[in-house]
Protein backbone atom coordinates (compact mmCIF):
# COMPACT_ATOMS: atom_id res chain seq x y z
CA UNK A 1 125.56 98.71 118.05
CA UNK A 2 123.26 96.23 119.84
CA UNK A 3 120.36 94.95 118.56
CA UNK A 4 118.92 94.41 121.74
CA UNK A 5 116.07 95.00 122.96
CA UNK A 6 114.24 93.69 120.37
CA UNK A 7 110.73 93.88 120.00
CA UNK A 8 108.85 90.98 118.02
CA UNK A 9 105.30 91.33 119.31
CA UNK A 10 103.99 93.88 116.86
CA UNK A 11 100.54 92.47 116.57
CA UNK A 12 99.68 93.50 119.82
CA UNK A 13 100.80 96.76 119.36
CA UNK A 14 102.19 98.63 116.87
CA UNK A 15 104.91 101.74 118.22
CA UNK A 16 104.10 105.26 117.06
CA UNK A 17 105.04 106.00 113.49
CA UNK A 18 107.70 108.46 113.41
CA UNK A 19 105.18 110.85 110.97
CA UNK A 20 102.34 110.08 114.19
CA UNK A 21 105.20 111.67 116.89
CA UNK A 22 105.46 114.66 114.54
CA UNK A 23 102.64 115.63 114.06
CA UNK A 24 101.60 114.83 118.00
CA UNK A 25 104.32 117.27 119.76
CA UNK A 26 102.67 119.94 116.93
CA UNK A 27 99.36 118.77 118.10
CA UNK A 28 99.65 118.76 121.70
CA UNK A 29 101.48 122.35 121.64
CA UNK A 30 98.28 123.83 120.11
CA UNK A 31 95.58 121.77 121.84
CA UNK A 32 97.84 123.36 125.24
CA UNK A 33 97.13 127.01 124.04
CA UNK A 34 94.08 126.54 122.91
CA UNK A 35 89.99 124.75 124.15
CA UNK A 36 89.01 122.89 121.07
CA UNK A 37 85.88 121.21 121.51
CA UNK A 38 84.98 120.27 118.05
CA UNK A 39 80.85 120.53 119.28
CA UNK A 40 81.65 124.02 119.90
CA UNK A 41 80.19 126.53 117.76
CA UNK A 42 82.96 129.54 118.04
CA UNK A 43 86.25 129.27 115.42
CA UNK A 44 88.38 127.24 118.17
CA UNK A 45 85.72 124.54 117.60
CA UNK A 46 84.96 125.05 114.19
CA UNK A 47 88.69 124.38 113.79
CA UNK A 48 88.45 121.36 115.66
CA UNK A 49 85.85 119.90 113.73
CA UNK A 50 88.06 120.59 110.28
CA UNK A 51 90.81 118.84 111.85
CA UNK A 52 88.11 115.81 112.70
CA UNK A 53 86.60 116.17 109.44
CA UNK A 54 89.67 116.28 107.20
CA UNK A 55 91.25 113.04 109.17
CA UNK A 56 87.61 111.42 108.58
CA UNK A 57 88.47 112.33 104.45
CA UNK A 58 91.65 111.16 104.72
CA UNK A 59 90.72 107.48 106.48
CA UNK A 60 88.29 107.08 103.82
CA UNK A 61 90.24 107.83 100.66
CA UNK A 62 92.85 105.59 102.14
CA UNK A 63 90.42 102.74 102.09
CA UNK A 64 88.52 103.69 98.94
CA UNK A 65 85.03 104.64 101.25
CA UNK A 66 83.04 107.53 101.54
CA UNK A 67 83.86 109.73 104.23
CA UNK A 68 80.43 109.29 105.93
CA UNK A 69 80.84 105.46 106.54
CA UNK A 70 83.49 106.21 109.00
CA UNK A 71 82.98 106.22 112.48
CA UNK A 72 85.33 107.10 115.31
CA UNK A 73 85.14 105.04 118.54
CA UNK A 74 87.74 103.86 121.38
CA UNK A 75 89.15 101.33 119.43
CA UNK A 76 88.44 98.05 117.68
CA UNK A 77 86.93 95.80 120.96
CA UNK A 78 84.46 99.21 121.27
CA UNK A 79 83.49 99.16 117.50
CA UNK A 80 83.09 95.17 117.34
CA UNK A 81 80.75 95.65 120.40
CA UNK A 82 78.94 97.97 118.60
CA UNK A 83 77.85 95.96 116.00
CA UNK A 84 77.27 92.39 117.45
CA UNK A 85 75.61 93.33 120.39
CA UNK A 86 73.47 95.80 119.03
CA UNK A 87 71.57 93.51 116.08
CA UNK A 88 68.16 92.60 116.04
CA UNK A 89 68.86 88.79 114.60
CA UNK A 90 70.95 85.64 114.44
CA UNK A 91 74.79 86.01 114.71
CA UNK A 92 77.48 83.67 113.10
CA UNK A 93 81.02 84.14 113.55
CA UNK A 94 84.07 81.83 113.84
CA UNK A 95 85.72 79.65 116.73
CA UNK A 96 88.83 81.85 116.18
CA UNK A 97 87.58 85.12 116.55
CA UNK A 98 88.91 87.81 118.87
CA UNK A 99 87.45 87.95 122.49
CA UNK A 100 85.69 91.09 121.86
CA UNK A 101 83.66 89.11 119.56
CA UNK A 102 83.09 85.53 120.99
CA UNK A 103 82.29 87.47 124.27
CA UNK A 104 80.10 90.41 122.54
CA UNK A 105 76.94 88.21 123.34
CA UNK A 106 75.11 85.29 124.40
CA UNK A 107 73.71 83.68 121.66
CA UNK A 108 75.87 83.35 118.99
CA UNK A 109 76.60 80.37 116.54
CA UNK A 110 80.28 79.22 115.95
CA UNK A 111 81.46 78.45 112.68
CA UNK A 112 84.49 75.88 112.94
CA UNK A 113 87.59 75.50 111.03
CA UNK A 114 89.78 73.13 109.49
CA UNK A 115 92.88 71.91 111.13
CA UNK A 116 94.76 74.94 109.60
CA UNK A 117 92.41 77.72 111.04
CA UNK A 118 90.64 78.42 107.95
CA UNK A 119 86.91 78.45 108.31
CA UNK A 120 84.56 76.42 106.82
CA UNK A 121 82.86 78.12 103.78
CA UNK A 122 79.68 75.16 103.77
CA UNK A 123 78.90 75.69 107.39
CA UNK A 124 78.48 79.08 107.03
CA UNK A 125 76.57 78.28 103.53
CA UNK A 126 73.88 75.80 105.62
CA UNK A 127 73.53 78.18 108.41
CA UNK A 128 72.66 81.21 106.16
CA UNK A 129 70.44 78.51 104.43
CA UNK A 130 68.62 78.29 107.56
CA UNK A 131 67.81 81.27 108.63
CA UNK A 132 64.31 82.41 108.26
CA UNK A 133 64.88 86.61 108.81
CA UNK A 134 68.15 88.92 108.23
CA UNK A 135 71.05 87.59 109.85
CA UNK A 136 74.62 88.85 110.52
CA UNK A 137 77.81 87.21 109.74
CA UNK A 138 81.12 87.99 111.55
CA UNK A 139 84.75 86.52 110.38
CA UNK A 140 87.82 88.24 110.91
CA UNK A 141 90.02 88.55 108.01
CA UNK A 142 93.40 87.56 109.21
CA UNK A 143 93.72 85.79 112.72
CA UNK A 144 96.18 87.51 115.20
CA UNK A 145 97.44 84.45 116.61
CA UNK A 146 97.92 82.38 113.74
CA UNK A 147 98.02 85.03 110.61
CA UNK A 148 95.61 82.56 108.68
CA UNK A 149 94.02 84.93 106.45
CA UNK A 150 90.15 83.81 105.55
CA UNK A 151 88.31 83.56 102.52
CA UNK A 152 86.70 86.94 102.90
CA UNK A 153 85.89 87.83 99.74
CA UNK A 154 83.85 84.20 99.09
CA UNK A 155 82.40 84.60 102.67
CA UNK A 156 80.73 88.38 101.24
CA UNK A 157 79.93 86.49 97.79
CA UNK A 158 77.85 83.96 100.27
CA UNK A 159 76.64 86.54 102.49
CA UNK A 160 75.32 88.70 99.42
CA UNK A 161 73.16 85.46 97.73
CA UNK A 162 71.80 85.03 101.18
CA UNK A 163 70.62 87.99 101.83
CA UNK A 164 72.89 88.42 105.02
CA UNK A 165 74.89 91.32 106.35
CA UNK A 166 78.71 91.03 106.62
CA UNK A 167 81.08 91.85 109.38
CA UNK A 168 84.64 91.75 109.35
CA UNK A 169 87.27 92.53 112.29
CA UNK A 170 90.07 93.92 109.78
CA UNK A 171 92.52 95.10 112.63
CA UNK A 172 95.15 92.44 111.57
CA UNK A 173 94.66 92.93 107.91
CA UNK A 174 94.52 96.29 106.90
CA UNK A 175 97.57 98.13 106.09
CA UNK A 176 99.42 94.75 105.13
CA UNK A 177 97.48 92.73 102.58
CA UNK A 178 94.95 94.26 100.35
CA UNK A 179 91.45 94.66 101.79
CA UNK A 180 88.47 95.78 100.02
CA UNK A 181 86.33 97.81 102.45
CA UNK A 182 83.36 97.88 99.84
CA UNK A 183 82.39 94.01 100.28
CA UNK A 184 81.48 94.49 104.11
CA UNK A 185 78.29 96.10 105.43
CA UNK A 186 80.78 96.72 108.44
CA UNK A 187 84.59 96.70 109.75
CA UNK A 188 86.84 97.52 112.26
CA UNK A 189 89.94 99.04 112.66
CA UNK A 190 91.91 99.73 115.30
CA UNK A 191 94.87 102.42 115.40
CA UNK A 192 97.15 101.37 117.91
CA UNK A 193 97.98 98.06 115.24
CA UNK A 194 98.87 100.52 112.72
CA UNK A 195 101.16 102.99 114.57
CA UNK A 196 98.90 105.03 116.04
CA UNK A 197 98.11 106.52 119.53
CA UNK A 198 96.14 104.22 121.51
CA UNK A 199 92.58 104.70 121.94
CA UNK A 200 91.48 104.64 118.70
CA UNK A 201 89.03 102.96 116.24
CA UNK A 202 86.69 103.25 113.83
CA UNK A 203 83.81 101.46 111.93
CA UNK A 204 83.52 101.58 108.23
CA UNK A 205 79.69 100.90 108.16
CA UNK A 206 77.66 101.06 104.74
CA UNK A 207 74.31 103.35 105.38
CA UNK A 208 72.32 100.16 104.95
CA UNK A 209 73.24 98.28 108.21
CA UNK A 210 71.36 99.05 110.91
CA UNK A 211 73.26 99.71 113.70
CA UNK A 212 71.79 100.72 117.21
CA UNK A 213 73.94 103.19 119.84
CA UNK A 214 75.89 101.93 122.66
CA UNK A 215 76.34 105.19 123.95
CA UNK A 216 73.89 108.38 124.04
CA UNK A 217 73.78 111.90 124.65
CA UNK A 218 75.96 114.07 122.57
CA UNK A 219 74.90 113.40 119.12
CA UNK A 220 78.54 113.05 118.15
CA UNK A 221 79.45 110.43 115.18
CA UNK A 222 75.95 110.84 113.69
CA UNK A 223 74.37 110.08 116.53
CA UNK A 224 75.90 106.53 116.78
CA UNK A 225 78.72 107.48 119.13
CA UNK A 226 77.82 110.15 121.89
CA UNK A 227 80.88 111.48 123.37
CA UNK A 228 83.74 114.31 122.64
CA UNK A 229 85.51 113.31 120.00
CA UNK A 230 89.30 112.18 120.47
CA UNK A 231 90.84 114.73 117.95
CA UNK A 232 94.65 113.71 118.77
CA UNK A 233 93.24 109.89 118.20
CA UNK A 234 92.11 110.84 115.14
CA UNK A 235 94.49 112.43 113.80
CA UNK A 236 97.44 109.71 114.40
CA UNK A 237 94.71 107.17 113.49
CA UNK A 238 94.13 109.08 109.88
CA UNK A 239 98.49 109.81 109.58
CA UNK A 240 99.41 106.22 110.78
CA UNK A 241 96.65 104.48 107.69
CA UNK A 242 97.53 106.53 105.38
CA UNK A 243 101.11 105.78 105.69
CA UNK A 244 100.33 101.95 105.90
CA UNK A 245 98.62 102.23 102.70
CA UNK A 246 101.21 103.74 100.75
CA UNK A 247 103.02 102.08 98.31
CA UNK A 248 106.19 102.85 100.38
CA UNK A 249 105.06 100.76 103.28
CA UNK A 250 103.34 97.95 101.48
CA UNK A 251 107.00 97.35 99.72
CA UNK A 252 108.19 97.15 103.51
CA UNK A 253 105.86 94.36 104.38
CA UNK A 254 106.44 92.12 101.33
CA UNK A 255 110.46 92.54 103.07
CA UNK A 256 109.19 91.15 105.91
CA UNK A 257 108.02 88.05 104.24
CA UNK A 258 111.91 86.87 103.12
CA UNK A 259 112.79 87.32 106.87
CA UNK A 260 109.71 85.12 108.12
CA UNK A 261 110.53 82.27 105.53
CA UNK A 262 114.40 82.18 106.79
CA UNK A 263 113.12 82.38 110.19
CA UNK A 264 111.22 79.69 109.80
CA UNK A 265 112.98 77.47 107.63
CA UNK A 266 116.21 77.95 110.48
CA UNK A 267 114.15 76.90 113.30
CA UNK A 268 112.39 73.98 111.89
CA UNK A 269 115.03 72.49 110.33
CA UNK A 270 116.98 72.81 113.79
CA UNK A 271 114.34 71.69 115.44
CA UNK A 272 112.50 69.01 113.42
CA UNK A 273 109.34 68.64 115.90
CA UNK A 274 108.61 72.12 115.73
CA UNK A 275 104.97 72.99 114.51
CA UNK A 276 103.80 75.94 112.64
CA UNK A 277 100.39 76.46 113.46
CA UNK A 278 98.43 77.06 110.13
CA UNK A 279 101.73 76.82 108.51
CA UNK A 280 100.09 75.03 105.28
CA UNK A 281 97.59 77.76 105.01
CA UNK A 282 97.74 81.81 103.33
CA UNK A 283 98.57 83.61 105.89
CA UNK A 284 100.02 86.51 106.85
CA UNK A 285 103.91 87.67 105.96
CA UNK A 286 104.73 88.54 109.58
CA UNK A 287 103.15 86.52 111.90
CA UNK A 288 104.59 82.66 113.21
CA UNK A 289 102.93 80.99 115.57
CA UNK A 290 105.36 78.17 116.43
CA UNK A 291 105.81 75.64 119.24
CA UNK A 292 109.17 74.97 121.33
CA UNK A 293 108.85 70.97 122.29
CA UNK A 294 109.26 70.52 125.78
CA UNK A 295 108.73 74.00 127.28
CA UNK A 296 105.71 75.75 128.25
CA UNK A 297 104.84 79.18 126.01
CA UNK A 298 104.97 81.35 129.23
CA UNK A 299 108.07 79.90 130.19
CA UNK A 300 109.70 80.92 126.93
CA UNK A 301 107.90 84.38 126.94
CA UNK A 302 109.85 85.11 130.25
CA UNK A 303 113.73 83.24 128.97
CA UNK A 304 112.81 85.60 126.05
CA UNK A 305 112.32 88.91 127.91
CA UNK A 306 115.43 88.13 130.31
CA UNK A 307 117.56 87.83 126.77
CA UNK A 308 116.11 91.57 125.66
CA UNK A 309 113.44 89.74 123.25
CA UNK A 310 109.40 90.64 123.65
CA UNK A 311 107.40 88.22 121.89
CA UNK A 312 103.96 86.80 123.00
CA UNK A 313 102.09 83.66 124.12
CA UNK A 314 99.43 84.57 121.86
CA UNK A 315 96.92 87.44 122.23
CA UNK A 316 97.73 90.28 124.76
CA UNK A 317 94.00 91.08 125.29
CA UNK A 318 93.89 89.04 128.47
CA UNK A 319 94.82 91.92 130.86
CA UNK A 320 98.10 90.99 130.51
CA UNK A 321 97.38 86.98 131.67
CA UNK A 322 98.30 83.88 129.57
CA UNK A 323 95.52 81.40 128.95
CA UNK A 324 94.93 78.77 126.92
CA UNK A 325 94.48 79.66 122.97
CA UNK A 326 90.97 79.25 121.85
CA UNK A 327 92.27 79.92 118.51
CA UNK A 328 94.33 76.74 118.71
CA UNK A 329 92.05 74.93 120.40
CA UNK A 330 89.67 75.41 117.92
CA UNK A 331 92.48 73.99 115.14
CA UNK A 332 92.29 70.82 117.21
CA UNK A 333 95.89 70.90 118.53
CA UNK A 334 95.91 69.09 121.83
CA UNK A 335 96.75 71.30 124.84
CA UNK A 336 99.94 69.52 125.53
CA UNK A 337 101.13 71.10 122.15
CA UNK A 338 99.23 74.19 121.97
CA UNK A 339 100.72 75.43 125.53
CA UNK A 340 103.97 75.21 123.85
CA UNK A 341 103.39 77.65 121.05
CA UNK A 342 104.66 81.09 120.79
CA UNK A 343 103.89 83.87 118.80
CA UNK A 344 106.53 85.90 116.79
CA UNK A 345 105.17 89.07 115.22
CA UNK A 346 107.55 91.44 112.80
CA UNK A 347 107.32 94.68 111.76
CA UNK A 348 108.43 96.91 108.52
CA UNK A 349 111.16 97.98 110.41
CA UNK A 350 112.44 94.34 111.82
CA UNK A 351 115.88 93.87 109.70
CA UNK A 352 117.22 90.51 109.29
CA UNK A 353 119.83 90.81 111.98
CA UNK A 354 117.12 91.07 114.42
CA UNK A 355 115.60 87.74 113.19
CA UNK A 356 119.05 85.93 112.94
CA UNK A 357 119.73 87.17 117.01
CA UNK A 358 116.11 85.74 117.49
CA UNK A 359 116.89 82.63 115.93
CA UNK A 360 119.63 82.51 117.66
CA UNK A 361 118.38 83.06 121.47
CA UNK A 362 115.54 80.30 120.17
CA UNK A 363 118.11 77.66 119.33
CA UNK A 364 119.72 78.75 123.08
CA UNK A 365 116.90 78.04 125.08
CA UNK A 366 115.80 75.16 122.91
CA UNK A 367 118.94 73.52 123.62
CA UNK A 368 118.77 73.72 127.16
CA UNK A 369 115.44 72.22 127.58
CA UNK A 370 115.60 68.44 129.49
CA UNK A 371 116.39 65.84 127.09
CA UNK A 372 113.74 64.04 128.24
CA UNK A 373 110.99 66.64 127.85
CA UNK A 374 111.97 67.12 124.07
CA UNK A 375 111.64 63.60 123.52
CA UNK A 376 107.83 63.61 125.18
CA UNK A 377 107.11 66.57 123.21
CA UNK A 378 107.92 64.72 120.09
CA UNK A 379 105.71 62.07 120.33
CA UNK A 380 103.01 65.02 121.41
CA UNK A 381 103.67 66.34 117.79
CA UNK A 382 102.88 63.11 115.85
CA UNK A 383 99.46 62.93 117.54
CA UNK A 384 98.82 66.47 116.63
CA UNK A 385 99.01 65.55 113.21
């Protein structure tokens, strides 16, 4: 049986859990037979809201929250908007942060890293020392391009002397290490990550933080969220979570880990001048960001795909375009390395065949890269570090 195609970018987009695709051709064949506005006050949307309202339980006693911290939006970009762009203060958040964060406003301060894309806890310890009125910090807890995980839970310790509110983008994170939803004032999730339909988010907001509406009119999601609600969303989003938390699944991921050590280990000790970006840091089981001296990242993203392989240049929120990595940027790696790094991204499901036939399609193309280019690429890597 071939292995082929073989999909390694699962950290910009997870597929539909088998349990999601279940319950969805039940889901659609009732929503087709029947109008179920959950605003509506007859049964069909009294039975609607149950449906919203028991997937809104079910979210939170996955992540040990109350129900009524949970609310639904379009996804995590939506939810991350939400929050930054709607408070009344002073904003810190990291150089490696996702897009819809670095580009949720105007005036925000950047907290930098070290060179292995872990932030730096005393920056954020002067800049909180600063402040003169309630301020917001923002750190993601595991980077998508890298994996680094961050020191969230001595970022909240800081955040709580200070007197600051706490923010973390936990769409990387949750369902794969262990998160702790009750040291943020706020979080998002997203439910496409986790095997869910796309389309889907939600913010886990204490009742303390005050957050402002992006969109009015319906008094939907407390008032914080105007709009119908997405019940089939919802629904995958509260099946796909709750089957990422389970013990079952968790046992999966710590699986994956083995693969990405031999995976690792087989390429660099092939290819000596490889780099793992944030490779000395915690980070997480199923995500290597690694460079390929001597050829470009979008060059190897496209000898990939011709060989049946998807893997990524780095984050796919860039409608679809491959740009230079902030991320790495931000690590210090020069450009003539960073444009050479490629992002592998595993799944629960990814056996160890698949990794050896990746492995193997890497050595390929490595090997047929100019002789000459390898060699520049080398000296490239001992100025990197």
């Amino acid at each position: 049986m071939s292995l082929l195609p073989l999909y390694l970018d699962y950290n910009a987009m997870a597929p539909l859990t088998e349990r999601v695709r279940e319950q969805m051709v039940s889901l659609y064949s009732l929503l087709g037979n029947q109008a179920c506005n959950p605003s509506s006050t007859h049964s069909f949307g009294r039975n609607a809201r149950r449906m919203i309202e028991s997937a809104r339980n079910e979210i939170a006693n996955a992540l040990g929250v109350e129900s009524k911290t949970i609310i639904f939006t379009s996804g995590a970009t939506e939810a991350n908007a939400m929050i930054l762009a709607g408070f009344d203060g002073a904003v810190l958040t990291s150089s490696i942060e996702h897009s819809s964060i670095l580009d949720a406003r105007s005036d925000i301060t950047f907290a930098p890293v070290d060179a292995h894309g872990v932030v730096l806890l005393d920056f954020i310890e002067r800049w909180l020392l600063a402040q003169k009125s309630k301020a917001l910090v923002s750190i993601m807890a595991v980077n998508n391009e890298t994996g680094v995980i961050q020191p969230i839970k001595e970022i909240a310790a800081l955040c709580q002397q200070k007197g600051a509110y706490f923010h973390s983008d936990i769409v990387q994170a949750v369902g794969r290490v262990p998160v702790d939803c009750t040291v943020f004032d706020c979080a998002t999730i997203s439910g496409h990550k986790l095997g869910a339909l796309p389309g889907i988010g939600c913010l886990v907001m204490k009742e303390t933080f005050p957050l402002r509406a992006m969109i009015r009119g319906g008094g939907q999601e407390r008032s914080f969220r105007a709009g119908t609600e997405n019940i089939t969303g919802i629904i995958s989003l509260a099946t796909a979570l709750t089957e990422a938390m389970s013990e079952r699944r968790q046992k999966d991921w710590r699986n994956v880990c083995a693969h990405q050590r031999w995976m690792e280990n087989e390429i660099t000790t092939f290819c000596k001048d490889a780099l793992i970006m944030g490779g000395d840091a915690p980070r997480l089981m199923n995500t290597t960001c690694i460079t390929m001296p001597g050829l470009k990242a979008e060059t190897q993203v496209m000898r990939f795909d011709l060989e049946g392989i998807a893997v990524s240049a780095g984050s796919a929120c860039s409608s679809g375009k491959i740009k230079k990595s902030r991320v790495l940027l931000a690590m210090g790696i020069p450009d003539r390395v960073a444009e050479t790094a490629l992002r592998i991204s595993l799944s629960p499901h990814t056996s160890r065949k698949e990794v050896e036939l990746f492995v193997s399609v890497w050595k390929t193309i490595y090997e047929s890269i100019d002789r000459k280019d390898k060699i520049t690429s080398a000296t490239d890597r001992v100025d990197a570090v």
